[in-house]
C-alpha atoms as a PDB file:
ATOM      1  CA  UNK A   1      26.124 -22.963 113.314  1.00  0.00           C
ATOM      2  CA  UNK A   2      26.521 -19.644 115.141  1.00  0.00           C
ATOM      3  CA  UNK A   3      23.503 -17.445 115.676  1.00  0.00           C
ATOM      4  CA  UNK A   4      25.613 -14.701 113.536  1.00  0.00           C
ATOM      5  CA  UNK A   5      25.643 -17.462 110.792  1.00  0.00           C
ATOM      6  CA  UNK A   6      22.179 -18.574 111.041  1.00  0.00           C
ATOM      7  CA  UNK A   7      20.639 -14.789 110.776  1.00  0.00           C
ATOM      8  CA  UNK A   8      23.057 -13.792 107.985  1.00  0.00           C
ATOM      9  CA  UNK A   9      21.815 -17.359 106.543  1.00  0.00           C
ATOM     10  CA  UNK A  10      17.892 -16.041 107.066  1.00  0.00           C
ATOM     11  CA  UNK A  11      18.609 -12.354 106.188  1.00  0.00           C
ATOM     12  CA  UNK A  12      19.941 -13.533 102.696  1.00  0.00           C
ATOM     13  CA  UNK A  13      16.824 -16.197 102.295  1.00  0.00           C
ATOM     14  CA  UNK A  14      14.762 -13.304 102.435  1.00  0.00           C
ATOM     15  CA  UNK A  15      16.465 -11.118 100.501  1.00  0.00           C
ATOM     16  CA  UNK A  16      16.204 -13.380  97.875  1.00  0.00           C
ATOM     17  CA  UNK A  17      12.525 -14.036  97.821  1.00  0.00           C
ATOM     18  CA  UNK A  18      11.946 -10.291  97.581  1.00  0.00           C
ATOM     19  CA  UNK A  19      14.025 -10.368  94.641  1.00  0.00           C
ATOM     20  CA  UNK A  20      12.137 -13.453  93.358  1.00  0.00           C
ATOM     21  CA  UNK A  21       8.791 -12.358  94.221  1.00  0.00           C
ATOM     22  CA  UNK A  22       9.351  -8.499  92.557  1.00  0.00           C
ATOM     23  CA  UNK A  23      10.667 -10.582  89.330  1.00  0.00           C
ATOM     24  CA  UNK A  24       7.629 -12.740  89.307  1.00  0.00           C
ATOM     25  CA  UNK A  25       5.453  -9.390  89.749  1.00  0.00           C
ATOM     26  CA  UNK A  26       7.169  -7.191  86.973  1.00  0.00           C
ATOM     27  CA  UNK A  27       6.917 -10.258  84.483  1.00  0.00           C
ATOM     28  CA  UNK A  28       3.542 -11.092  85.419  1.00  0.00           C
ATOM     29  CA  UNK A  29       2.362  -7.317  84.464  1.00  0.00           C
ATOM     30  CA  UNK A  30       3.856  -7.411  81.360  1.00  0.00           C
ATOM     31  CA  UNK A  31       1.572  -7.016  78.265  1.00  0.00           C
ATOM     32  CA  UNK A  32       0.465 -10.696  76.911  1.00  0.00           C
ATOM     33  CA  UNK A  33       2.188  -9.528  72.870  1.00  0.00           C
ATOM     34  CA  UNK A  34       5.407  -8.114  74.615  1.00  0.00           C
ATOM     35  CA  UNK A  35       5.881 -11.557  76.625  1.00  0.00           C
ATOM     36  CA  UNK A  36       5.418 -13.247  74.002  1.00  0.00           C
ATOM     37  CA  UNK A  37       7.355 -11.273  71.808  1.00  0.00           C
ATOM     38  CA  UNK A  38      10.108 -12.662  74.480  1.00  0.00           C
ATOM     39  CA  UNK A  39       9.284 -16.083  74.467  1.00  0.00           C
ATOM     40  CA  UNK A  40       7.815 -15.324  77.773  1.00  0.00           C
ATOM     41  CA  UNK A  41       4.684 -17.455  78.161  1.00  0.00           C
ATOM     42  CA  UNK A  42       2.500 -17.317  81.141  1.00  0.00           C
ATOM     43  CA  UNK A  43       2.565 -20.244  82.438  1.00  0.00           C
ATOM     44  CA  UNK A  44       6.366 -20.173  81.938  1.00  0.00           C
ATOM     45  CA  UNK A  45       6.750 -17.289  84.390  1.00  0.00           C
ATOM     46  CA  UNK A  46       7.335 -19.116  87.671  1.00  0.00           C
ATOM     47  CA  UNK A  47       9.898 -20.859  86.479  1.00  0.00           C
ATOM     48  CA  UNK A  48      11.496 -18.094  84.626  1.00  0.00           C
ATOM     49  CA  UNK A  49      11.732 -15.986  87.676  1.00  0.00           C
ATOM     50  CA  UNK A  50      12.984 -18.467  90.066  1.00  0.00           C
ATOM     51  CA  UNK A  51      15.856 -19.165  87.146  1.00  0.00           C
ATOM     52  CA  UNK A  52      16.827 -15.514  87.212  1.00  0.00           C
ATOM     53  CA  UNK A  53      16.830 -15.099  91.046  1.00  0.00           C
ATOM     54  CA  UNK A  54      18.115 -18.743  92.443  1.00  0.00           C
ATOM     55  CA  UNK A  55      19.547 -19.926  89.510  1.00  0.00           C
ATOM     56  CA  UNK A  56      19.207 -22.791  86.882  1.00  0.00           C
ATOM     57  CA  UNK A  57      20.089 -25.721  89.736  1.00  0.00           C
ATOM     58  CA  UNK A  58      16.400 -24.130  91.855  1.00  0.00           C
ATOM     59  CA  UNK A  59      13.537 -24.068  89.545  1.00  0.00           C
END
């Protein structure tokens, strides 16, 4: 692995967990009737955000 390779490799890791860890903030703030208006349930968040960001495979 190249050092180009291994920092586009890191660059992109962390790009992703910004992107997971703003999803996991905007669903955790929504209002408890709205989320479960969505079939959003609390405990269910986690998992729902690391679906949307990593994919199905991830969480």
């Amino acid at each position: 692995m190249t050092m180009t390779c291994f920092y586009e490799t890191l660059k992109s890791r962390f790009v992703a967990r910004a992107k997971y860890r703003r999803t996991l903030h905007e669903l955790s703030r929504l209002p408890l009737d709205t989320a479960l208006d969505l079939d959003i349930y609390p405990g269910d968040i986690r998992r729902i955000a690391a679906e949307a960001v990593y994919g199905a495979a991830r969480a």
